[in-house]
N, C-alpha and C. Protein backbone atom coordinates (compact mmCIF):
# COMPACT_ATOMS: atom_id res chain seq x y z
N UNK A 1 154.27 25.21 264.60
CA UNK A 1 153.44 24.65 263.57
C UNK A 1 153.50 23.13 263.69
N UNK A 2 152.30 22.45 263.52
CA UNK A 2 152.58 21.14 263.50
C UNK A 2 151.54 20.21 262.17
N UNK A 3 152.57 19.68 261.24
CA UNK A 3 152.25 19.01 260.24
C UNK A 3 152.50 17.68 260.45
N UNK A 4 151.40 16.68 259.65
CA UNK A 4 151.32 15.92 259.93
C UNK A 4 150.57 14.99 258.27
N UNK A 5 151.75 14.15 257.54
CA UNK A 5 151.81 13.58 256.26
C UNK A 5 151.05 14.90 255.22
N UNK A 6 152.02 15.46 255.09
CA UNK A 6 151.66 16.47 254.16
C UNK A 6 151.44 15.83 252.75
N UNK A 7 150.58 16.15 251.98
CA UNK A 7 150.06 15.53 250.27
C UNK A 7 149.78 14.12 250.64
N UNK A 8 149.22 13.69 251.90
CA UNK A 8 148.88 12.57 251.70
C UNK A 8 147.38 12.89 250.78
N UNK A 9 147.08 11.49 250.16
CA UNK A 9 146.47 11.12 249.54
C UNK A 9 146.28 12.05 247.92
N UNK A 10 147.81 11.98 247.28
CA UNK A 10 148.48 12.41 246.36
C UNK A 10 149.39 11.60 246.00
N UNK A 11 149.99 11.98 245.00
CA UNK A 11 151.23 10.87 244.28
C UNK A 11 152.39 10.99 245.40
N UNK A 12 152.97 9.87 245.33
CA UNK A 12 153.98 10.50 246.41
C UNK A 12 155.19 11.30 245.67
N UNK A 13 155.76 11.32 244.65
CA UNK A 13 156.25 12.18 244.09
C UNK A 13 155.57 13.64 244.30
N UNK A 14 154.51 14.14 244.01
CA UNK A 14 154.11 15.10 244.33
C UNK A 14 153.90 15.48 245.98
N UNK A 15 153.81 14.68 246.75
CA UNK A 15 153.76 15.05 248.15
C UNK A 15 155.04 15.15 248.72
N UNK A 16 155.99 14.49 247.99
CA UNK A 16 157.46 14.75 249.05
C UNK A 16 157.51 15.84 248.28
N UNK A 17 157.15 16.63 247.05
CA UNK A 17 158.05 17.87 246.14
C UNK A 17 156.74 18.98 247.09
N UNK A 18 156.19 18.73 247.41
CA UNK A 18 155.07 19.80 248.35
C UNK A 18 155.82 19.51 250.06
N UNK A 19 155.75 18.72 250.43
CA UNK A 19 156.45 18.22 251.42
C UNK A 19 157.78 19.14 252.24
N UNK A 20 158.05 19.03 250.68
CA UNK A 20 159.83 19.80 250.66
C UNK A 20 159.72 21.34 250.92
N UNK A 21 159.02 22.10 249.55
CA UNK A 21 158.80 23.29 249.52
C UNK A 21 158.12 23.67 250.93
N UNK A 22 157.34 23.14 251.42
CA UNK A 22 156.70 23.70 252.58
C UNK A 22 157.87 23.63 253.72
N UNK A 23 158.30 22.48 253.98
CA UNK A 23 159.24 22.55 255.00
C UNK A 23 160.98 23.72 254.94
N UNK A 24 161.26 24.07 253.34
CA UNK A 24 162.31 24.97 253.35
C UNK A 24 161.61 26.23 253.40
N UNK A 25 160.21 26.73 253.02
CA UNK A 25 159.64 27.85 253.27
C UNK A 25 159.76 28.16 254.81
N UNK A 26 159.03 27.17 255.50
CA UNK A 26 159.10 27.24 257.18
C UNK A 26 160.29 27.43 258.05
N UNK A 27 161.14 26.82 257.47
CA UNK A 27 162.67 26.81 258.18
C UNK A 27 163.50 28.10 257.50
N UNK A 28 163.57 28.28 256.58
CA UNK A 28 164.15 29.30 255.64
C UNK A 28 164.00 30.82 256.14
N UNK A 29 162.50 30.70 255.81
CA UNK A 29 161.57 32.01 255.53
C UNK A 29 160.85 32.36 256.51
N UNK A 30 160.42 31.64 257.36
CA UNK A 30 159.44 31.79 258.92
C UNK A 30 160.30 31.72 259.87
N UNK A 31 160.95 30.94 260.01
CA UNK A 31 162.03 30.52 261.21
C UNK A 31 161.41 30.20 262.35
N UNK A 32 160.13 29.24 261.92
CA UNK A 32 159.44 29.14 263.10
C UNK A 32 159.45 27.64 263.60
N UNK A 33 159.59 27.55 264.65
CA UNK A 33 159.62 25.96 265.44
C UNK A 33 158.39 24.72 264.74
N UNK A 34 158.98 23.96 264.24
CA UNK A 34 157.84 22.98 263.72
C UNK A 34 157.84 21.44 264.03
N UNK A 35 156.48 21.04 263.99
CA UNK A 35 156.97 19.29 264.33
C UNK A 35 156.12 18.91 262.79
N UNK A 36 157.02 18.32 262.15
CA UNK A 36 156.53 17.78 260.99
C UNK A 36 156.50 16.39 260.34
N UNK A 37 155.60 15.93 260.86
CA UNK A 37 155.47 13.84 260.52
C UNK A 37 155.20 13.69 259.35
N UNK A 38 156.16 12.65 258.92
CA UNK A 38 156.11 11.79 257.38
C UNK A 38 156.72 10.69 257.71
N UNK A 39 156.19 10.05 256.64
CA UNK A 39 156.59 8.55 256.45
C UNK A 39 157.30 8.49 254.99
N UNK A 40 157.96 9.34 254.46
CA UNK A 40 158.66 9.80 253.01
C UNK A 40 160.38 9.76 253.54
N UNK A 41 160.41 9.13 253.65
CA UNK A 41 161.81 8.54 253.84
C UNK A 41 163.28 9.28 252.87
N UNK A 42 162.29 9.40 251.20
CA UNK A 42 162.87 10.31 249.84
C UNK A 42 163.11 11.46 251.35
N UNK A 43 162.70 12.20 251.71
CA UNK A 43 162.94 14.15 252.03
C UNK A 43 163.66 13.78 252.63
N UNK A 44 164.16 12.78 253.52
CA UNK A 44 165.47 12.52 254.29
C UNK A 44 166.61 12.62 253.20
N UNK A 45 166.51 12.23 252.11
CA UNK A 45 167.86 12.20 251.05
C UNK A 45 167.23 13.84 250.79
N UNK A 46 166.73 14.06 250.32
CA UNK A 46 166.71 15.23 248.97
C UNK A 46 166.86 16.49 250.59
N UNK A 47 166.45 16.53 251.83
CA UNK A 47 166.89 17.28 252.77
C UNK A 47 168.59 17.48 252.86
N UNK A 48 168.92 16.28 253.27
CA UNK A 48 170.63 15.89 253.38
C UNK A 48 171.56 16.41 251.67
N UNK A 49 170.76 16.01 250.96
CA UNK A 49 171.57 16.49 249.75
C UNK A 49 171.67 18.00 249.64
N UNK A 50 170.17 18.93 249.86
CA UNK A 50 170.40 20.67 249.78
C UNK A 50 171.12 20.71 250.92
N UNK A 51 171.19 20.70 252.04
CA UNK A 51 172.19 21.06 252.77
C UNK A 51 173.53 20.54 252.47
N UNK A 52 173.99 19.76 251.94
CA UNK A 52 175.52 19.80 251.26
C UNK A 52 175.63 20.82 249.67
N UNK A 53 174.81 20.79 249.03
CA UNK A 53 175.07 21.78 248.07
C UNK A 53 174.62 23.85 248.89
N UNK A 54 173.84 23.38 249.67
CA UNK A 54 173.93 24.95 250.16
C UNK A 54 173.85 24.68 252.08
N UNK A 55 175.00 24.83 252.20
CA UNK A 55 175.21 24.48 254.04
C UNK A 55 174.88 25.45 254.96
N UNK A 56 174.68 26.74 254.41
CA UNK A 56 173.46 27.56 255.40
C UNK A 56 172.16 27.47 255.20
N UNK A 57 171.63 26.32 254.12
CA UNK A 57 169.96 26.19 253.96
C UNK A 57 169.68 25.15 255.13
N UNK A 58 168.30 25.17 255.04
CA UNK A 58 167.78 24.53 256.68
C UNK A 58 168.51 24.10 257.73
N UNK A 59 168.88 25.18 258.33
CA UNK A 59 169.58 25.28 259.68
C UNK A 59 168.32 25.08 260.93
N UNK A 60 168.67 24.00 261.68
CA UNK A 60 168.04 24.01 262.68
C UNK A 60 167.26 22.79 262.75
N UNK A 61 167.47 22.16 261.02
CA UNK A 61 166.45 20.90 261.23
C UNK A 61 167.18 19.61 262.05
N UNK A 62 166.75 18.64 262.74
CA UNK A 62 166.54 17.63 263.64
C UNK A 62 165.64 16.65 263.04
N UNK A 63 166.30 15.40 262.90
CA UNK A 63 165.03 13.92 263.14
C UNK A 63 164.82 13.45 263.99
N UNK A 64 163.53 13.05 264.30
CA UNK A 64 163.36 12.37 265.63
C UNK A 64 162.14 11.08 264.91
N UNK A 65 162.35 10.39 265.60
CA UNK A 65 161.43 8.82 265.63
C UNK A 65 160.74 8.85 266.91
N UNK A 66 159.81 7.91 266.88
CA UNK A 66 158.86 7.50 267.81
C UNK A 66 159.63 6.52 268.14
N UNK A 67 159.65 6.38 269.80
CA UNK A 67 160.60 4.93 270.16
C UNK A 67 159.31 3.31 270.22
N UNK A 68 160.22 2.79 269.46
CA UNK A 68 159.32 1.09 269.16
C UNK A 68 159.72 0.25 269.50
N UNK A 69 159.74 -0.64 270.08
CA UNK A 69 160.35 -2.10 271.14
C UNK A 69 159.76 -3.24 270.03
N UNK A 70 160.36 -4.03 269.97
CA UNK A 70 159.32 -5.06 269.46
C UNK A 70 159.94 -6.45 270.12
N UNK A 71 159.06 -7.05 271.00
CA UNK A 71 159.38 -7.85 272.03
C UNK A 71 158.34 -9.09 271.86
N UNK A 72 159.41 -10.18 271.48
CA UNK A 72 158.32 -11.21 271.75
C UNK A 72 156.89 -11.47 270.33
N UNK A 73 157.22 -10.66 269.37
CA UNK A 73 156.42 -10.06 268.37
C UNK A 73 155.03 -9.33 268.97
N UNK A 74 155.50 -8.48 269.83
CA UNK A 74 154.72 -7.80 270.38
C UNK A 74 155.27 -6.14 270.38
N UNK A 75 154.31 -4.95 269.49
CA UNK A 75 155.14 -3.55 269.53
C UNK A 75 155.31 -3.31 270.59
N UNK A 76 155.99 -2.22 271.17
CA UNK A 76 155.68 -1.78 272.84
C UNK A 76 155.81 -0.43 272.20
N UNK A 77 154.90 1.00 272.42
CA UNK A 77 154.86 1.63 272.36
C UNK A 77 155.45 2.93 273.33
N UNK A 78 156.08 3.04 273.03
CA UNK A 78 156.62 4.31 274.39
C UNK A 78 156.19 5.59 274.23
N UNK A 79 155.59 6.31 273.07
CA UNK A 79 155.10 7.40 272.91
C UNK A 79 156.07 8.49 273.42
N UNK A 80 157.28 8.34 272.98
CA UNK A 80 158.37 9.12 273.24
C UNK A 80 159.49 9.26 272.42
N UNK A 81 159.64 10.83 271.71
CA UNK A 81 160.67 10.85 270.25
C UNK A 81 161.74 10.68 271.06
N UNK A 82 162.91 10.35 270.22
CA UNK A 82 164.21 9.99 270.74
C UNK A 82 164.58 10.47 269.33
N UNK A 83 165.90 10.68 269.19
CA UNK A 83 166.87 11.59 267.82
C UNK A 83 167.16 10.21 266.87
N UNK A 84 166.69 10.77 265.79
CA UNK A 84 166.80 9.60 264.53
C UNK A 84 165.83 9.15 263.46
N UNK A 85 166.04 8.47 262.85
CA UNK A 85 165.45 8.37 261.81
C UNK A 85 165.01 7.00 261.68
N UNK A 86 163.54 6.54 261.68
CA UNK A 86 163.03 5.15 262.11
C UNK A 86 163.16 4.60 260.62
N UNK A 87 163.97 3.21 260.61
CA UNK A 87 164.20 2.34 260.07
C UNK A 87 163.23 1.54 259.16
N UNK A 88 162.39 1.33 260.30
CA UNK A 88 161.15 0.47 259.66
C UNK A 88 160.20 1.18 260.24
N UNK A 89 158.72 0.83 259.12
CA UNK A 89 157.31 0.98 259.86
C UNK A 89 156.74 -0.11 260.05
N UNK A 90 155.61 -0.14 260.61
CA UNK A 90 154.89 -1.12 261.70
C UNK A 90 153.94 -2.01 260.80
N UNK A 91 153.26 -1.07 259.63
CA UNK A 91 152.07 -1.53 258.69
C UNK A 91 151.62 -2.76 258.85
N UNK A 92 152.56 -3.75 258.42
CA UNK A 92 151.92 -5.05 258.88
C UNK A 92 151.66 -5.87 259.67
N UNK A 93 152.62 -5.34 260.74
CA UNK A 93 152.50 -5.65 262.08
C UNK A 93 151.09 -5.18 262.55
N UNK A 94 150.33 -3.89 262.39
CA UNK A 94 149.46 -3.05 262.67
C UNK A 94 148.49 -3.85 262.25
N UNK A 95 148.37 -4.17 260.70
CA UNK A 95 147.38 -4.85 259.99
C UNK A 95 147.22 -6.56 260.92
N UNK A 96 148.20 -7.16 261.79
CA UNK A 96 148.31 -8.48 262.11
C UNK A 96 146.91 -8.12 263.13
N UNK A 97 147.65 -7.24 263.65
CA UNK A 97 146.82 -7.20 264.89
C UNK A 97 145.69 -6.57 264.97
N UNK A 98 145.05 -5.97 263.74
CA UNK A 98 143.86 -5.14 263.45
C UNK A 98 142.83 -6.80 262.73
N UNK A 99 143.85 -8.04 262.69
CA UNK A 99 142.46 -8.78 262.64
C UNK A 99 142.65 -9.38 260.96
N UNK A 100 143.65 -8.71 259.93
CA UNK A 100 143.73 -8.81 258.31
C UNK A 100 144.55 -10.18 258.24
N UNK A 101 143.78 -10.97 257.40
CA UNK A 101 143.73 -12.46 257.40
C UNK A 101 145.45 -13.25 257.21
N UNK A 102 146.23 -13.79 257.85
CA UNK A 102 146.95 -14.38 258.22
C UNK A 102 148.18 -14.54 257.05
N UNK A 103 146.83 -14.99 255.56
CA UNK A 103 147.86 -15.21 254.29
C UNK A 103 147.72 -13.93 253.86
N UNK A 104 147.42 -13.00 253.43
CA UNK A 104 147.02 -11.75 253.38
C UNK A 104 149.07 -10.96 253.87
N UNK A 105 148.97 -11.01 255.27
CA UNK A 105 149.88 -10.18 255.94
C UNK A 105 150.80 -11.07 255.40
N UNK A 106 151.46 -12.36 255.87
CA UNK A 106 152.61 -13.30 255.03
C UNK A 106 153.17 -12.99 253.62
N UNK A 107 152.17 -12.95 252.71
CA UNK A 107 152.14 -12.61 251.80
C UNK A 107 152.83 -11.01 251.43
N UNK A 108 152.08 -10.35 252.18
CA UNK A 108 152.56 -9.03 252.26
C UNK A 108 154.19 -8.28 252.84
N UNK A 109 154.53 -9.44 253.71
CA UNK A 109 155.99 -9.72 254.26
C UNK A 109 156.77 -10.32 253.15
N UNK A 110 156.55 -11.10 252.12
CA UNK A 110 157.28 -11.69 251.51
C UNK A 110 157.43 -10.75 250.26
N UNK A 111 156.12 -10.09 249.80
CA UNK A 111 156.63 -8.72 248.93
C UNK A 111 157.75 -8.02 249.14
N UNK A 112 157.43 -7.17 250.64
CA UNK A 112 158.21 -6.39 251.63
C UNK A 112 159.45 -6.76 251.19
N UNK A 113 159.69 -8.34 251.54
CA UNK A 113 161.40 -8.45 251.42
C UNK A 113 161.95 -8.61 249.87
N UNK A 114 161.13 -8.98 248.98
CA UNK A 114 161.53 -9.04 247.64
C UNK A 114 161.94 -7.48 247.36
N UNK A 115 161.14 -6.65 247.64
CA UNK A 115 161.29 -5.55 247.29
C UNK A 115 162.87 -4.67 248.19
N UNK A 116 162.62 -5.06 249.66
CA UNK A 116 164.11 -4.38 250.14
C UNK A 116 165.26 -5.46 249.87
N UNK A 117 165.09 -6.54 249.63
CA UNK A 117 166.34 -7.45 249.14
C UNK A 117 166.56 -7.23 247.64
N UNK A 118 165.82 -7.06 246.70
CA UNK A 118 166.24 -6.52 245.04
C UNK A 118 165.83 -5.62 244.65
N UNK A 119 164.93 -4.67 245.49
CA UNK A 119 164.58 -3.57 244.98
C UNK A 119 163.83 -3.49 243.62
N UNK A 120 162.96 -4.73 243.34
CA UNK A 120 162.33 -5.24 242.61
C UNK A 120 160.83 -6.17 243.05
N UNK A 121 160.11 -6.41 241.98
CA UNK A 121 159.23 -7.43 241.92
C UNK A 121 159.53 -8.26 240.91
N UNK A 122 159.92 -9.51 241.92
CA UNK A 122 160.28 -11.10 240.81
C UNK A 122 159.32 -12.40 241.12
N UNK A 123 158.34 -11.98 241.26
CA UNK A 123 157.78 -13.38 241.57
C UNK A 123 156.53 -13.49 240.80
């Protein structure tokens, strides 16, 4: 089976709680091989947490990332999963280079870090 941002264009509360259910149905109940892409970072905790309260639930699951170089402020794409769980996404990097106006993306970097440095909006 291969999924790909499940409940997008939904609350994200509601798409990681659809997200979830679909992926312990599949692993649980199907036992069938799946590749399943998100950018919900939450199902990485709320995954890791049911498997410590029940340690025979989703047996078999694996993370994998897309491998990303970033050289020179340039992505390098390798189009090749490697085991893990990607750190950062690209978004504004993507948006730099799709042409979206200069103060626009800056701007949008300086949110970015307000928000992972206080986990807030202060400005």
């Amino acid at each position: 089976i291969l999924l790909d941002e499940v409940g997008r264009g939904t609350s994200t509360e509601e798409a990681i709680s659809l997200s979830f259910a679909i992926l312990e149905h599949i692993v649980n109940e199907m036992k069938c091989r799946t590749l399943f892409a998100t950018h919900y970072k939450q199902l990485l905790k709320i995954i890791n947490e049911k498997k410590k309260l029940e340690p025979n639930s989703l047996n078999g699951i694996e993370f994998f990332k897309t491998e990303v170089k970033i050289c020179e402020g340039e992505a390098i794409y390798s189009y090749k999963f490697v085991k893990g769980v990607a750190n950062d996404s690209h978004g504004i990097f993507v948006a730099e280079r799709a042409g979206i106006d200069k103060k626009i993306t800056n701007r949008a970097k300086f949110i970015l870090s307000e928000i992972k440095d206080r986990k807030c909006l202060s400005f």
